[in-house]
N, C-alpha and C. Protein backbone atom coordinates (compact mmCIF):
# COMPACT_ATOMS: atom_id res chain seq x y z
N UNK A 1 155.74 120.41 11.25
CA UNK A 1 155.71 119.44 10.17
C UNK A 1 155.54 118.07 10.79
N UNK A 2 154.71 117.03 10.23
CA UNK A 2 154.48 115.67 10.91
C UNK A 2 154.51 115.37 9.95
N UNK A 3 154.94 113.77 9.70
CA UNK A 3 154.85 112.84 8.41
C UNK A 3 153.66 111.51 9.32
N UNK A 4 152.84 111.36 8.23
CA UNK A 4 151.62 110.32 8.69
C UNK A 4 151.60 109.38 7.99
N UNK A 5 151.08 108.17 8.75
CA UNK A 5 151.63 106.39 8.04
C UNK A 5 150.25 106.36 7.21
N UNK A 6 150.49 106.33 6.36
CA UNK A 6 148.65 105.52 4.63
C UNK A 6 149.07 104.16 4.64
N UNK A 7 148.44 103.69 3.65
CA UNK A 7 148.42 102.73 3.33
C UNK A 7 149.86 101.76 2.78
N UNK A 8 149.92 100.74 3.08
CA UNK A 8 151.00 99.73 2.81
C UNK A 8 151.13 99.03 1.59
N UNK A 9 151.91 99.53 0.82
CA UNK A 9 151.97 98.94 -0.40
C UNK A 9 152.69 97.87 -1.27
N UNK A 10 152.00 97.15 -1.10
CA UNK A 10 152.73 95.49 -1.34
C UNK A 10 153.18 95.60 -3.29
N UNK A 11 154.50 95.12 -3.26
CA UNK A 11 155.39 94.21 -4.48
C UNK A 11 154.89 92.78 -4.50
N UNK A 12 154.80 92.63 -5.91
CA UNK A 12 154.68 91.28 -6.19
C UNK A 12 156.24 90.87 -5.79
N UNK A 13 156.30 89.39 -5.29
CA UNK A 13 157.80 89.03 -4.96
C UNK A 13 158.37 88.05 -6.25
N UNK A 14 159.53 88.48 -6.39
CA UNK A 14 160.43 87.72 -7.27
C UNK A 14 160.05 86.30 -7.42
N UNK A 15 160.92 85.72 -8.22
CA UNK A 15 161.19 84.27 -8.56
C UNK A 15 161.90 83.20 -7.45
N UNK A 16 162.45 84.26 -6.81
CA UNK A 16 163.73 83.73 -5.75
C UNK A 16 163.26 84.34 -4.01
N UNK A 17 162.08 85.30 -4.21
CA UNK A 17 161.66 85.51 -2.91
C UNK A 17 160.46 84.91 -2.34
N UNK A 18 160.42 84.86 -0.76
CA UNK A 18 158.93 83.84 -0.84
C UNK A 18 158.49 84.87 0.17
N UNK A 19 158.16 85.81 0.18
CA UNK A 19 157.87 86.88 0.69
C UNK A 19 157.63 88.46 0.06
N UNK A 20 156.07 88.82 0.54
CA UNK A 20 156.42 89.90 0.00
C UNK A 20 156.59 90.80 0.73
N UNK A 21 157.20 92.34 0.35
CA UNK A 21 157.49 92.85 0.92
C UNK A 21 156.48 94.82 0.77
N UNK A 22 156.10 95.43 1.70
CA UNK A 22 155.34 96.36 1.76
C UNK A 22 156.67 97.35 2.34
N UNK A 23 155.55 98.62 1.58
CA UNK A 23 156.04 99.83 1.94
C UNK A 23 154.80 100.77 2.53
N UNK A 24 155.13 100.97 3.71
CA UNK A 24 154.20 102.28 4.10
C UNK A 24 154.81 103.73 3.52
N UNK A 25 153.35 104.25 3.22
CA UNK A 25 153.94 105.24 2.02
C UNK A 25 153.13 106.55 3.65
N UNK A 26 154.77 107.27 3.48
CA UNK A 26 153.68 108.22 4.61
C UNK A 26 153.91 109.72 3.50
N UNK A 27 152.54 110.71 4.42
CA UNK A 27 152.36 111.69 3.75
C UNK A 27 153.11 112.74 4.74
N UNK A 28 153.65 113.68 4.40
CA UNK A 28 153.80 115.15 4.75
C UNK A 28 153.21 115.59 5.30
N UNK A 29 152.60 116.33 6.30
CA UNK A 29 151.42 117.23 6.74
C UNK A 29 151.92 118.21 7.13
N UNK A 30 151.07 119.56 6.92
CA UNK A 30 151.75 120.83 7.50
C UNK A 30 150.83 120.90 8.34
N UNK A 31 150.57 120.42 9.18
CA UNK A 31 149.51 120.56 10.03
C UNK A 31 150.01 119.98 11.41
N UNK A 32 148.89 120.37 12.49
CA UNK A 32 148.80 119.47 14.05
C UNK A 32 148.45 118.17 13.75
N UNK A 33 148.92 117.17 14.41
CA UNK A 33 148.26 115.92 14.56
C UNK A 33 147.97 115.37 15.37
N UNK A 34 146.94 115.11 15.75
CA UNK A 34 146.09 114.91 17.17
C UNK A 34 145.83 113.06 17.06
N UNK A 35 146.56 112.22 18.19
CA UNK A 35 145.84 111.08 18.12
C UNK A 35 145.44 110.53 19.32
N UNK A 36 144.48 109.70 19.43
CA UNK A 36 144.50 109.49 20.94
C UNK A 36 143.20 108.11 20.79
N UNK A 37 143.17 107.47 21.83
CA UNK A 37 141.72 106.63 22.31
C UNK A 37 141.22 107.31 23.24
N UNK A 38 139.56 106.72 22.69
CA UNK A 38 138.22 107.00 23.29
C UNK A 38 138.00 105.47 23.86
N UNK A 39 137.78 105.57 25.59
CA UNK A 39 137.55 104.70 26.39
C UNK A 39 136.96 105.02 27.39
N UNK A 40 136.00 103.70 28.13
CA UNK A 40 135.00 104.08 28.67
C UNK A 40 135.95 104.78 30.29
N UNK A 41 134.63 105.71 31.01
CA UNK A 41 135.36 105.81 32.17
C UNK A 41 135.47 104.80 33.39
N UNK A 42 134.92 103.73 33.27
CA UNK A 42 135.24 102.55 34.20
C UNK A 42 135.37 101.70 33.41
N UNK A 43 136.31 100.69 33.37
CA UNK A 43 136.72 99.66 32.67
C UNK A 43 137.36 99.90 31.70
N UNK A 44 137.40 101.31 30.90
CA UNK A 44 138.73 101.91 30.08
C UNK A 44 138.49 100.74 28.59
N UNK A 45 137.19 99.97 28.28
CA UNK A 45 137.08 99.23 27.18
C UNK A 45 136.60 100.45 26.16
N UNK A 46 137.46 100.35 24.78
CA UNK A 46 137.40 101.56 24.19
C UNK A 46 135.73 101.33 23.35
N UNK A 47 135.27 103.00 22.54
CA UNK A 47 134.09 103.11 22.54
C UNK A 47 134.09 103.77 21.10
N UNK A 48 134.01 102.87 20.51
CA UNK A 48 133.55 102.99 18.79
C UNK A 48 132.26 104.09 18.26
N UNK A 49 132.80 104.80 17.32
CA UNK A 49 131.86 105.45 17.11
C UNK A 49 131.43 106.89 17.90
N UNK A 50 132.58 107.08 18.42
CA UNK A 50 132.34 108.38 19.57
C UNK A 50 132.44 109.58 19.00
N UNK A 51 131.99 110.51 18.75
CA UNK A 51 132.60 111.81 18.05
C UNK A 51 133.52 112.69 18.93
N UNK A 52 134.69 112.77 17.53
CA UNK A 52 135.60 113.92 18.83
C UNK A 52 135.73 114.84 18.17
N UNK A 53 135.54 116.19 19.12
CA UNK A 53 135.80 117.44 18.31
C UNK A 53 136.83 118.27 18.91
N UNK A 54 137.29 119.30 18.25
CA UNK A 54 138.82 120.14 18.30
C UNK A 54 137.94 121.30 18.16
N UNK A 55 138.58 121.96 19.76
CA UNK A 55 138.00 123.37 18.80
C UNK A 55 139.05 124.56 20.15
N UNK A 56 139.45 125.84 19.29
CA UNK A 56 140.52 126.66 20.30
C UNK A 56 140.04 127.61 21.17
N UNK A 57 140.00 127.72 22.44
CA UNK A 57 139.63 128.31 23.09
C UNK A 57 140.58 129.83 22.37
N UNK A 58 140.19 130.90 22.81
CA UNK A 58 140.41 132.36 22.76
C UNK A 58 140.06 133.39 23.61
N UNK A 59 141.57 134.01 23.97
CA UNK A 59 141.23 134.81 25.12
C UNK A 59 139.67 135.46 25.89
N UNK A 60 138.75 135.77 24.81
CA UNK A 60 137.46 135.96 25.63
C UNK A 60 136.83 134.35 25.98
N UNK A 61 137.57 133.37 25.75
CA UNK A 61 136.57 132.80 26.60
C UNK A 61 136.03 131.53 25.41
N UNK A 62 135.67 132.31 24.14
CA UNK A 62 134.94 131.74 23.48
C UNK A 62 135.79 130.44 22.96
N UNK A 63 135.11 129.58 22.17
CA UNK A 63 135.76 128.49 21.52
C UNK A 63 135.49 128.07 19.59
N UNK A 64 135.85 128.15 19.24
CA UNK A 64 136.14 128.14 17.80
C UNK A 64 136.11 126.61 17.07
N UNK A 65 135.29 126.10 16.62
CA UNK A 65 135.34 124.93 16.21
C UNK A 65 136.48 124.58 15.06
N UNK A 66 137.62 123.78 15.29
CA UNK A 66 138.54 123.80 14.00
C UNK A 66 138.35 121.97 13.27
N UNK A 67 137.87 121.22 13.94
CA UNK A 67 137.93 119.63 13.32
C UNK A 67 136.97 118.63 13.76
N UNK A 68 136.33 117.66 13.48
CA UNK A 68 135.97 116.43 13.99
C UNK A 68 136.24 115.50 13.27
N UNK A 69 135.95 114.19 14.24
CA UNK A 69 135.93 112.66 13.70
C UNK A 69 135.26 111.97 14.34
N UNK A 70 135.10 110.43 13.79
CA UNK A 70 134.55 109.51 14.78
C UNK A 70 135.82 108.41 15.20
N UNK A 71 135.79 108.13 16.26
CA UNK A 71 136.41 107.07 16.55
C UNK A 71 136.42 105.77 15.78
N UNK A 72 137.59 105.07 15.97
CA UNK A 72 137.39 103.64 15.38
C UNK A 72 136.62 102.28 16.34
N UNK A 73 136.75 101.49 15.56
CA UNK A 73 136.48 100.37 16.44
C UNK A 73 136.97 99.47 17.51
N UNK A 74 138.80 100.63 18.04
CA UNK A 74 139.03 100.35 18.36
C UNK A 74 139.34 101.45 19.55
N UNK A 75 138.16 102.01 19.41
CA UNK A 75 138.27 103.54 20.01
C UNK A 75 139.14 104.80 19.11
N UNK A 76 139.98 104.35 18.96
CA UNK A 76 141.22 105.06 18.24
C UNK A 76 140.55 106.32 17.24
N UNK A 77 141.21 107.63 17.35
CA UNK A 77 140.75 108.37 16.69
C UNK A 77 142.25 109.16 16.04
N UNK A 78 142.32 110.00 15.08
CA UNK A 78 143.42 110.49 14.49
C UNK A 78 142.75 111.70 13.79
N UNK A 79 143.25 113.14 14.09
CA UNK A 79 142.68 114.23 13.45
C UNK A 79 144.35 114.70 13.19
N UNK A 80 143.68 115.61 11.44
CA UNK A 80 144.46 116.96 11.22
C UNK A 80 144.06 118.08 11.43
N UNK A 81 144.54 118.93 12.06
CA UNK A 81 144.41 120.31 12.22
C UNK A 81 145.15 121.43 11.11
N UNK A 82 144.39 122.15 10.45
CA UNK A 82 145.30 122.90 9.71
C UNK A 82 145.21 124.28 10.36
N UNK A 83 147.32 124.44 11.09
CA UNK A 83 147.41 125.27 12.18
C UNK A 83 146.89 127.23 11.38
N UNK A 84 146.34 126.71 10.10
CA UNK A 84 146.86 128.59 10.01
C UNK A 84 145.13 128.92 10.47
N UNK A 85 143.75 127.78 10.50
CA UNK A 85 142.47 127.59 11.55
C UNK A 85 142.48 128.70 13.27
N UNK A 86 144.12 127.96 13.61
CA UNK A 86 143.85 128.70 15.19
C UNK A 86 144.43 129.88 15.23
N UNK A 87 143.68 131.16 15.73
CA UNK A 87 144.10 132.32 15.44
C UNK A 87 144.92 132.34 16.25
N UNK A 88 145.91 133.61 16.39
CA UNK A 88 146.83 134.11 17.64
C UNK A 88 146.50 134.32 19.06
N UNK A 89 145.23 134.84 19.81
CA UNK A 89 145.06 135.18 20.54
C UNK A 89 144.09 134.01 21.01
N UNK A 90 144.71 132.51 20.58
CA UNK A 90 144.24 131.09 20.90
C UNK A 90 144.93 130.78 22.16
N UNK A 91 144.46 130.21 23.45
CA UNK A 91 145.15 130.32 24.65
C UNK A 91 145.19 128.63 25.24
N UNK A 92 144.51 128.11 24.64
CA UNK A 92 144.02 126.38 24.29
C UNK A 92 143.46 125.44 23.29
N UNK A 93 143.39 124.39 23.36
CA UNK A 93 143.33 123.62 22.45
C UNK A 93 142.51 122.41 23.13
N UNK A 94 141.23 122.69 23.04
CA UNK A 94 140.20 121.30 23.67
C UNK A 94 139.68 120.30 22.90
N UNK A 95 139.32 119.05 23.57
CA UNK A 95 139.41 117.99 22.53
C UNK A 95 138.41 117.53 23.58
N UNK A 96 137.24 117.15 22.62
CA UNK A 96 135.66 116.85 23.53
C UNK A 96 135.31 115.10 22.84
N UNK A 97 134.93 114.73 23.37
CA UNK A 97 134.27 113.46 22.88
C UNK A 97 133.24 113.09 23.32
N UNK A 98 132.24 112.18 22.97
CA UNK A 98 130.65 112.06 23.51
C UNK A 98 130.28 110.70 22.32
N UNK A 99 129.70 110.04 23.31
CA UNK A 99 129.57 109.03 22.51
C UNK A 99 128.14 108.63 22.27
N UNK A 100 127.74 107.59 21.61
CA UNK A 100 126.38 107.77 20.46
C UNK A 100 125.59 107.14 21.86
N UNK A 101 124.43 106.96 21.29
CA UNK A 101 123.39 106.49 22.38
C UNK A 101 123.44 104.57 22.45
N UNK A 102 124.21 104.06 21.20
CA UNK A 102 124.28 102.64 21.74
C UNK A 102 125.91 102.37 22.30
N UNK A 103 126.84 103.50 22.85
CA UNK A 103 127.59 103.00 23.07
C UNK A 103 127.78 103.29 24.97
N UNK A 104 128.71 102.55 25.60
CA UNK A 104 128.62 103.03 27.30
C UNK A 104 129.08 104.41 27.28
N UNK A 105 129.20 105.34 28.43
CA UNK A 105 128.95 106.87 28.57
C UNK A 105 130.73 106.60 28.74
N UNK A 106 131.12 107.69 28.37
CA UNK A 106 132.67 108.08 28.45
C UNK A 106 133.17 108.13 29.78
């Protein structure tokens, strides 16, 4: 079980407050949650727009595609995995990234 941060949800403030005040409303997930940055391999300046994919290796070898995304602009990427995707006889869990043709090589 993971709980994940959405969006921040602002109150109008009182008569007597001079501030407002937000609530991050997080969600439930029954799922994996995978987060991480995409950065270059020299200079480690992160790389927008990169695709990352999830997928479970299985005892023969093979690999099973379960998720993608693209990175942010700040590299930053955040996936859900929904665990009932990786079968039993799953022995890993790889996480690939590759980035577009205008960005530097990973």
């Amino acid at each position: 079980m993971a709980w994940v941060s959405g969006a921040i949800e602002f109150e109008n403030p009182s008569e007597n407050q001079e501030y407002f005040e937000g609530n991050i409303v997080l969600t439930k997930v029954d799922a994996l949650v995978l987060q991480g940055f995409v950065t270059e391999s020299e200079g480690k300046k992160p790389v927008p727009g990169a695709l990352v994919m999830v997928y479970a290796r299985v005892n023969d070898g093979k690999e099973e595609p379960l998720c993608q995304t693209f990175s942010s602009r700040d590299g930053h990427y955040l996936l859900h995995i929904d665990k009932t995707k990786i079968s039993g006889d799953s022995t890993a869990i790889i996480i690939r990234a590759s980035a577009n043709e205008h960005s530097s090589s990973i």
